[in-house]
N, C-alpha and C. Protein backbone atom coordinates (compact mmCIF):
# COMPACT_ATOMS: atom_id res chain seq x y z
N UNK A 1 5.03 71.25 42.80
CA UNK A 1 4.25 72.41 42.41
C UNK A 1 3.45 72.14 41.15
N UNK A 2 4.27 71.35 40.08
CA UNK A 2 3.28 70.67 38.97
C UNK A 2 1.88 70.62 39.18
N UNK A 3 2.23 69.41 39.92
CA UNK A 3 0.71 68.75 40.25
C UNK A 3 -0.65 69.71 41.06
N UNK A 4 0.22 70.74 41.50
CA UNK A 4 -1.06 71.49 42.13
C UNK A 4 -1.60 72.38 40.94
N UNK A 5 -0.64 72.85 40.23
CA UNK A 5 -1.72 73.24 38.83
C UNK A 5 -2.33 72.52 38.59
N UNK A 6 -1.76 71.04 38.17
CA UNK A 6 -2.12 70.50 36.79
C UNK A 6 -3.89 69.88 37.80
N UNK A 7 -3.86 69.57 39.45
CA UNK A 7 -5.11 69.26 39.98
C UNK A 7 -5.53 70.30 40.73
N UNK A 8 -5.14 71.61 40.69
CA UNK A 8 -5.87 72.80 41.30
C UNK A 8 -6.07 72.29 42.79
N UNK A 9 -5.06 72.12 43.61
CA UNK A 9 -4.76 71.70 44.96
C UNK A 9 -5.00 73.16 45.11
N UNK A 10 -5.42 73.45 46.30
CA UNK A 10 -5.36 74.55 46.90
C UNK A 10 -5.62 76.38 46.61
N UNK A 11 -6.82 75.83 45.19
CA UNK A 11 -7.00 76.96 44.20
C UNK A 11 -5.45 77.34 44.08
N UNK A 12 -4.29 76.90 43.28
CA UNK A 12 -2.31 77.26 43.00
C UNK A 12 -3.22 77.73 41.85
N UNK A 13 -3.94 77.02 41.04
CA UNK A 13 -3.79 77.75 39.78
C UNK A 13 -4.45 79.57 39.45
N UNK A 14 -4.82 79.97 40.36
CA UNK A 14 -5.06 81.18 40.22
C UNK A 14 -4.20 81.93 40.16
N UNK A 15 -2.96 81.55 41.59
CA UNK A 15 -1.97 82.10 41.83
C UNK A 15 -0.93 82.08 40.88
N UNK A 16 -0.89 81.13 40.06
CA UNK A 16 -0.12 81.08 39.14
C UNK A 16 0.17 81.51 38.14
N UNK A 17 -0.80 82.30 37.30
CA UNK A 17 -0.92 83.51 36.91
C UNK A 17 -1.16 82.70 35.23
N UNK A 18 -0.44 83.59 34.37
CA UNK A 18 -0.68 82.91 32.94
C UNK A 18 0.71 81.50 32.83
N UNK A 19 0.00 80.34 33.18
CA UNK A 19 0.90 79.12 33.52
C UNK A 19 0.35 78.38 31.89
N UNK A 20 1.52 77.89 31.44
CA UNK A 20 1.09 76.89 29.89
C UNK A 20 0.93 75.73 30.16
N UNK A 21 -0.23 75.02 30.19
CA UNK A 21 -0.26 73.59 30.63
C UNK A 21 0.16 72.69 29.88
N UNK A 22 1.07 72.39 28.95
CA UNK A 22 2.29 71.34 28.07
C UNK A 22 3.35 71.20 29.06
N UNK A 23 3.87 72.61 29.42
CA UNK A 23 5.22 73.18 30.24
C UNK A 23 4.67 72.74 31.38
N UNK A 24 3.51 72.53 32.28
CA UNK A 24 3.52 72.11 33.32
C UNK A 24 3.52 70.66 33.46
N UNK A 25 2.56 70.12 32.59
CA UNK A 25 2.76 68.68 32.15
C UNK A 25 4.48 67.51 32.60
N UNK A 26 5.09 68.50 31.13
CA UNK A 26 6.89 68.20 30.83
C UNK A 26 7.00 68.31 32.24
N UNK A 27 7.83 69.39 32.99
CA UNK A 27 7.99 69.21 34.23
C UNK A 27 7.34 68.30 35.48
N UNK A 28 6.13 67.91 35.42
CA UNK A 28 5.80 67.30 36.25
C UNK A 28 5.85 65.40 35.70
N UNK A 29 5.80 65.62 34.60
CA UNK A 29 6.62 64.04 33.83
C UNK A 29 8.39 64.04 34.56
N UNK A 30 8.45 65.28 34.00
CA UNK A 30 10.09 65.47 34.69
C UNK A 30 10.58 64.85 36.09
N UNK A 31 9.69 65.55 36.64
CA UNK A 31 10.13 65.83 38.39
C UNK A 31 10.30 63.80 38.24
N UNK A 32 9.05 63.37 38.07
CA UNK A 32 9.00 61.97 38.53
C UNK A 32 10.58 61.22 37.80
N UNK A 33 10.78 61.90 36.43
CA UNK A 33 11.96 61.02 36.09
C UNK A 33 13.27 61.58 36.66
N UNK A 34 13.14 62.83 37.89
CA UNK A 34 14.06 63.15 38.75
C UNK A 34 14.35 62.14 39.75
N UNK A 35 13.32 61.86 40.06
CA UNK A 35 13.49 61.19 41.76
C UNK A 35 13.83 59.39 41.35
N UNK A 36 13.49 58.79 39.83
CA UNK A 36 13.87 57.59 39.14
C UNK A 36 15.40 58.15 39.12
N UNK A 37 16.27 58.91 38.55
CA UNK A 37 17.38 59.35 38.02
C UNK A 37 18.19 59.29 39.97
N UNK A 38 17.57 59.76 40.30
CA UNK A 38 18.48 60.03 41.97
C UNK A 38 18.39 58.51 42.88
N UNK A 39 17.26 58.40 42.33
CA UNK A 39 17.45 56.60 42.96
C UNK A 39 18.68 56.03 42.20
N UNK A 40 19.18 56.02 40.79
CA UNK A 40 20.17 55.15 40.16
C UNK A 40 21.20 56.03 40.67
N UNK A 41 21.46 57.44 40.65
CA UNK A 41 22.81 57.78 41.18
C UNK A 41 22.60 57.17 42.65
N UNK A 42 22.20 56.98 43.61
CA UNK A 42 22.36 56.25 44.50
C UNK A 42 22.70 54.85 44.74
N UNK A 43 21.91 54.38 44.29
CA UNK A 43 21.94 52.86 43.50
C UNK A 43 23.39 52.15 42.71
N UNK A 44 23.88 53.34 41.81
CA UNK A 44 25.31 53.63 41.10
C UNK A 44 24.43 52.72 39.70
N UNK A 45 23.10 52.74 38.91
CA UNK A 45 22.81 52.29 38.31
C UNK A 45 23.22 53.14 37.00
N UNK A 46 23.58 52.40 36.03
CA UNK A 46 24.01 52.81 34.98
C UNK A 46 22.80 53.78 33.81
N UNK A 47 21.42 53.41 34.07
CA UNK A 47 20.38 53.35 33.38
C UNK A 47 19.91 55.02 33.92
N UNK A 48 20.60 55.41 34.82
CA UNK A 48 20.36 56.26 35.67
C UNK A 48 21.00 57.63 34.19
N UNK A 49 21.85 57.23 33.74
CA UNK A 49 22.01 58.62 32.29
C UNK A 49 20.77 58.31 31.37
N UNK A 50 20.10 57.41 31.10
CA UNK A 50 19.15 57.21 29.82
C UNK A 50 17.98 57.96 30.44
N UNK A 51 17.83 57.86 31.68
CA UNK A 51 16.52 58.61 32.26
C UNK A 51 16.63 60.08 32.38
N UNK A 52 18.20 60.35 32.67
CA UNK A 52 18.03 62.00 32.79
C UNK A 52 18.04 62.29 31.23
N UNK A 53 18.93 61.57 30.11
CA UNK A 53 18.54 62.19 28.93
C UNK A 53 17.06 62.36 28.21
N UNK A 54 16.43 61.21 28.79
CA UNK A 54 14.89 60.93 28.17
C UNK A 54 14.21 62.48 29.29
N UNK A 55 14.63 62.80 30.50
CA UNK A 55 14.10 64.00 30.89
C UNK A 55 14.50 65.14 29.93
N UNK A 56 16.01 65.16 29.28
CA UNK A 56 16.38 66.26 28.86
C UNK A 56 15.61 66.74 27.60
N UNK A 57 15.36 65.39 26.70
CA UNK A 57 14.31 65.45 25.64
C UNK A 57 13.43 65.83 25.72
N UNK A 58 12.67 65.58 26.76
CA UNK A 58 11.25 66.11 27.27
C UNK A 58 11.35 67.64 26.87
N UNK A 59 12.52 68.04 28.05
CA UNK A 59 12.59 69.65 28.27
C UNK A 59 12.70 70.38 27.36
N UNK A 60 13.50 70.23 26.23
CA UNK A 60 14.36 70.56 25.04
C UNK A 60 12.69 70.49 23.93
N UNK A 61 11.85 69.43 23.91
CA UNK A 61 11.26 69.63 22.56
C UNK A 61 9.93 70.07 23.36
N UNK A 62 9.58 70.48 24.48
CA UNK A 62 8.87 71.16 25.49
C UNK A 62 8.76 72.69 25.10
N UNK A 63 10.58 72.76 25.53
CA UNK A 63 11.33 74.50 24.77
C UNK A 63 10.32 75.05 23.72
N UNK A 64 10.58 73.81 22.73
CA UNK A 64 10.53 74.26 21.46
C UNK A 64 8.91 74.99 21.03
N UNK A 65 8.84 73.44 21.56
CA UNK A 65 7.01 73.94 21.56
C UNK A 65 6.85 75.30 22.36
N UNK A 66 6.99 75.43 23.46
CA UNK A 66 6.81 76.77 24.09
C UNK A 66 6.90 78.14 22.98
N UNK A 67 8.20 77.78 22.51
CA UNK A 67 8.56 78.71 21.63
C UNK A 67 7.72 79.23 20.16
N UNK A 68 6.96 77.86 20.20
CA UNK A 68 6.04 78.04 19.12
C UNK A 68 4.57 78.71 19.62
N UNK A 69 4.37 78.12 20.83
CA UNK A 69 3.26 78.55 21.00
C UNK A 69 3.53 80.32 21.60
N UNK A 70 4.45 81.00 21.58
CA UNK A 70 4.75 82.19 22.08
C UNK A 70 4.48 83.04 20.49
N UNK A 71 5.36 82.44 19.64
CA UNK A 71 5.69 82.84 18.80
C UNK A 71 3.70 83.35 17.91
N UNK A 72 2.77 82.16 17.95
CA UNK A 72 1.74 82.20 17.76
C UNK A 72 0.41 82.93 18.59
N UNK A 73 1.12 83.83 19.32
CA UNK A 73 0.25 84.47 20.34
C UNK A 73 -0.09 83.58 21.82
N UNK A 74 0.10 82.71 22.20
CA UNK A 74 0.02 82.58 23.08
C UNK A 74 0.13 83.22 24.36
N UNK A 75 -0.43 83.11 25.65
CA UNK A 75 -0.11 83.69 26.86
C UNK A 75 1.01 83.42 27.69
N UNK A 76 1.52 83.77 27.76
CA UNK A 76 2.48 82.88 28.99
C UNK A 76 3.66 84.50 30.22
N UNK A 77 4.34 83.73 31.22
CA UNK A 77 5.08 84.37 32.12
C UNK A 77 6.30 84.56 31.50
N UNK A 78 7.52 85.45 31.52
CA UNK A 78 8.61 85.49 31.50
C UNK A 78 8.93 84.26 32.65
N UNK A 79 8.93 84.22 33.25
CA UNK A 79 9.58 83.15 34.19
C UNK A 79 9.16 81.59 33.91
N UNK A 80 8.32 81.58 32.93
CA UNK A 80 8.39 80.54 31.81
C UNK A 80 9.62 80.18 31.32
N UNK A 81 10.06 81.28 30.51
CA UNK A 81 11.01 81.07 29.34
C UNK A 81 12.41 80.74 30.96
N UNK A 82 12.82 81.56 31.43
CA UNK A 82 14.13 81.74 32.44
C UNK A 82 14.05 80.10 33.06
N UNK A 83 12.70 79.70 33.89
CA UNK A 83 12.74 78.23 34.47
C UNK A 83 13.24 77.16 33.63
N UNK A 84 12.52 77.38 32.39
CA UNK A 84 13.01 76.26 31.51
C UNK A 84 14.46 76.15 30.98
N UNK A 85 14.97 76.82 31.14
CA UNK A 85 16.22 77.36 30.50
C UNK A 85 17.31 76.77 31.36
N UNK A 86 16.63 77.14 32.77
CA UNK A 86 17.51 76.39 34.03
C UNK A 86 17.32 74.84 34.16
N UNK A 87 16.24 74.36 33.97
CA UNK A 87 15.81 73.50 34.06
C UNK A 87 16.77 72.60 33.04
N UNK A 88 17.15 72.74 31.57
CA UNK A 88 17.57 72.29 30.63
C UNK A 88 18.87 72.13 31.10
N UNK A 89 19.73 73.15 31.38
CA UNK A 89 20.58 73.15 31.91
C UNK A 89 20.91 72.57 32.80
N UNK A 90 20.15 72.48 33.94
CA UNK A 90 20.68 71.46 34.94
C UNK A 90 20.34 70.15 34.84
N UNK A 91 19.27 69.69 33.50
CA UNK A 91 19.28 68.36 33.49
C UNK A 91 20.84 67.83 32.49
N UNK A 92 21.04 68.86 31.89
CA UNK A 92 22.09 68.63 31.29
C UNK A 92 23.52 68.16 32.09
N UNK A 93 23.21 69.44 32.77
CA UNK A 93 24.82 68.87 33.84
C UNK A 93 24.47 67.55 34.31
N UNK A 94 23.30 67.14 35.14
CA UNK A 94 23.23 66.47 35.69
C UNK A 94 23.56 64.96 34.99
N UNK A 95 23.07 65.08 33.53
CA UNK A 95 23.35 63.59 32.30
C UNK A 95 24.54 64.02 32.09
N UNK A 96 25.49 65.11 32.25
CA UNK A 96 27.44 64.86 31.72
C UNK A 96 27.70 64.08 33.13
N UNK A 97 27.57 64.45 34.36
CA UNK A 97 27.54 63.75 35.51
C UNK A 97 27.19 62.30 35.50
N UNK A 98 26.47 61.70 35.20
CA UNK A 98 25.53 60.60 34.93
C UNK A 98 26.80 59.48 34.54
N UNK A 99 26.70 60.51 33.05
CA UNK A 99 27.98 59.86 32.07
C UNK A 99 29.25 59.88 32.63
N UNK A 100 29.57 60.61 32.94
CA UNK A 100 31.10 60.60 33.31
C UNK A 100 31.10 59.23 34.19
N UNK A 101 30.21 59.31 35.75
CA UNK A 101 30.21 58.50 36.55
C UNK A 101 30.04 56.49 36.03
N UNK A 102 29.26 56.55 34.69
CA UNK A 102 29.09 55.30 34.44
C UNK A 102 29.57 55.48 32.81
N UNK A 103 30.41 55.80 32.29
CA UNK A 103 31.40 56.05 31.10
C UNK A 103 31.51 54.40 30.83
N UNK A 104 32.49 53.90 31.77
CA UNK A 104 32.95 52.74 31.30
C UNK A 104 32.12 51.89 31.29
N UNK A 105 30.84 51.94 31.90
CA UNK A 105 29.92 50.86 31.45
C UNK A 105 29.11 51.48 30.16
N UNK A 106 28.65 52.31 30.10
CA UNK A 106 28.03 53.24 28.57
C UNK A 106 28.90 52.76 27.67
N UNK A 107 30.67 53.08 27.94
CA UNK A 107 31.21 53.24 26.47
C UNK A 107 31.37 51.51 25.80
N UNK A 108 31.66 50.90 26.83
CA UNK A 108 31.28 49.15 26.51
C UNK A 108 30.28 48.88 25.75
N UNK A 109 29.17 49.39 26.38
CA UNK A 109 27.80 48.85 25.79
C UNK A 109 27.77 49.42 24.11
N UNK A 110 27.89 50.97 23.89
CA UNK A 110 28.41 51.16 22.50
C UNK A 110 29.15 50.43 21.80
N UNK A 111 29.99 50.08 22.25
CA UNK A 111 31.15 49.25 21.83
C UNK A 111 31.07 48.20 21.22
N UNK A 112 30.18 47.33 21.84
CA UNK A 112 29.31 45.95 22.06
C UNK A 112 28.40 45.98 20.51
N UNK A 113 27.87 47.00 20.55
CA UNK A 113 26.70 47.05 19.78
C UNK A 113 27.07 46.74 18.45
């Protein structure tokens, strides 16, 4: 859905109403480091937590900005603020998951260092 804002596939962006294009950006950077992240849980690749955290960063200083640009008058949807929120969240579970699953190779490599 990103990408049809961010290239106006199918006139989406009308429909989309007051959409923030940073927040569509992040997510559509996102999505791609979704489908990298689901290849390594498949894969059982360890590298597969550094990508969902480097998504979670995204989301998290994305937030922030959002928050600034709200705070400064900006336009935006309530279902702005609620998506992202989920979004954070489930990249979150998804990197304790990550970790848990490749712990003993993560906590080595700390270890190592």
């Amino acid at each position: 859905m990103s990408s049809s804002v961010i290239f106006d596939w199918f006139d989406i962006r009308v429909k989309e109403g007051n959409y923030v294009l940073f927040i569509v950006w992040a997510n559509f950077i996102c999505s791609l480091l979704y489908f990298l992240a689901a290849y390594g849980f498949i894969k059982g690749q360890k590298w597969t937590f550094s990508v969902l955290i480097s998504a979670l960063i995204i989301l998290i200083i994305s937030f922030i900005a959002l928050q600034f640009y709200i705070n400064s008058g900006g336009i935006y949807e309530t279902k702005t603020i609620k998506a992202m929120i989920f979004r954070i969240l489930l990249t979150f579970t998804f990197s304790l998951i990550a970790f848990f699953m490749f712990r003993k190779t993560l906590l080595k490599k700390v270890i190592n260092m």
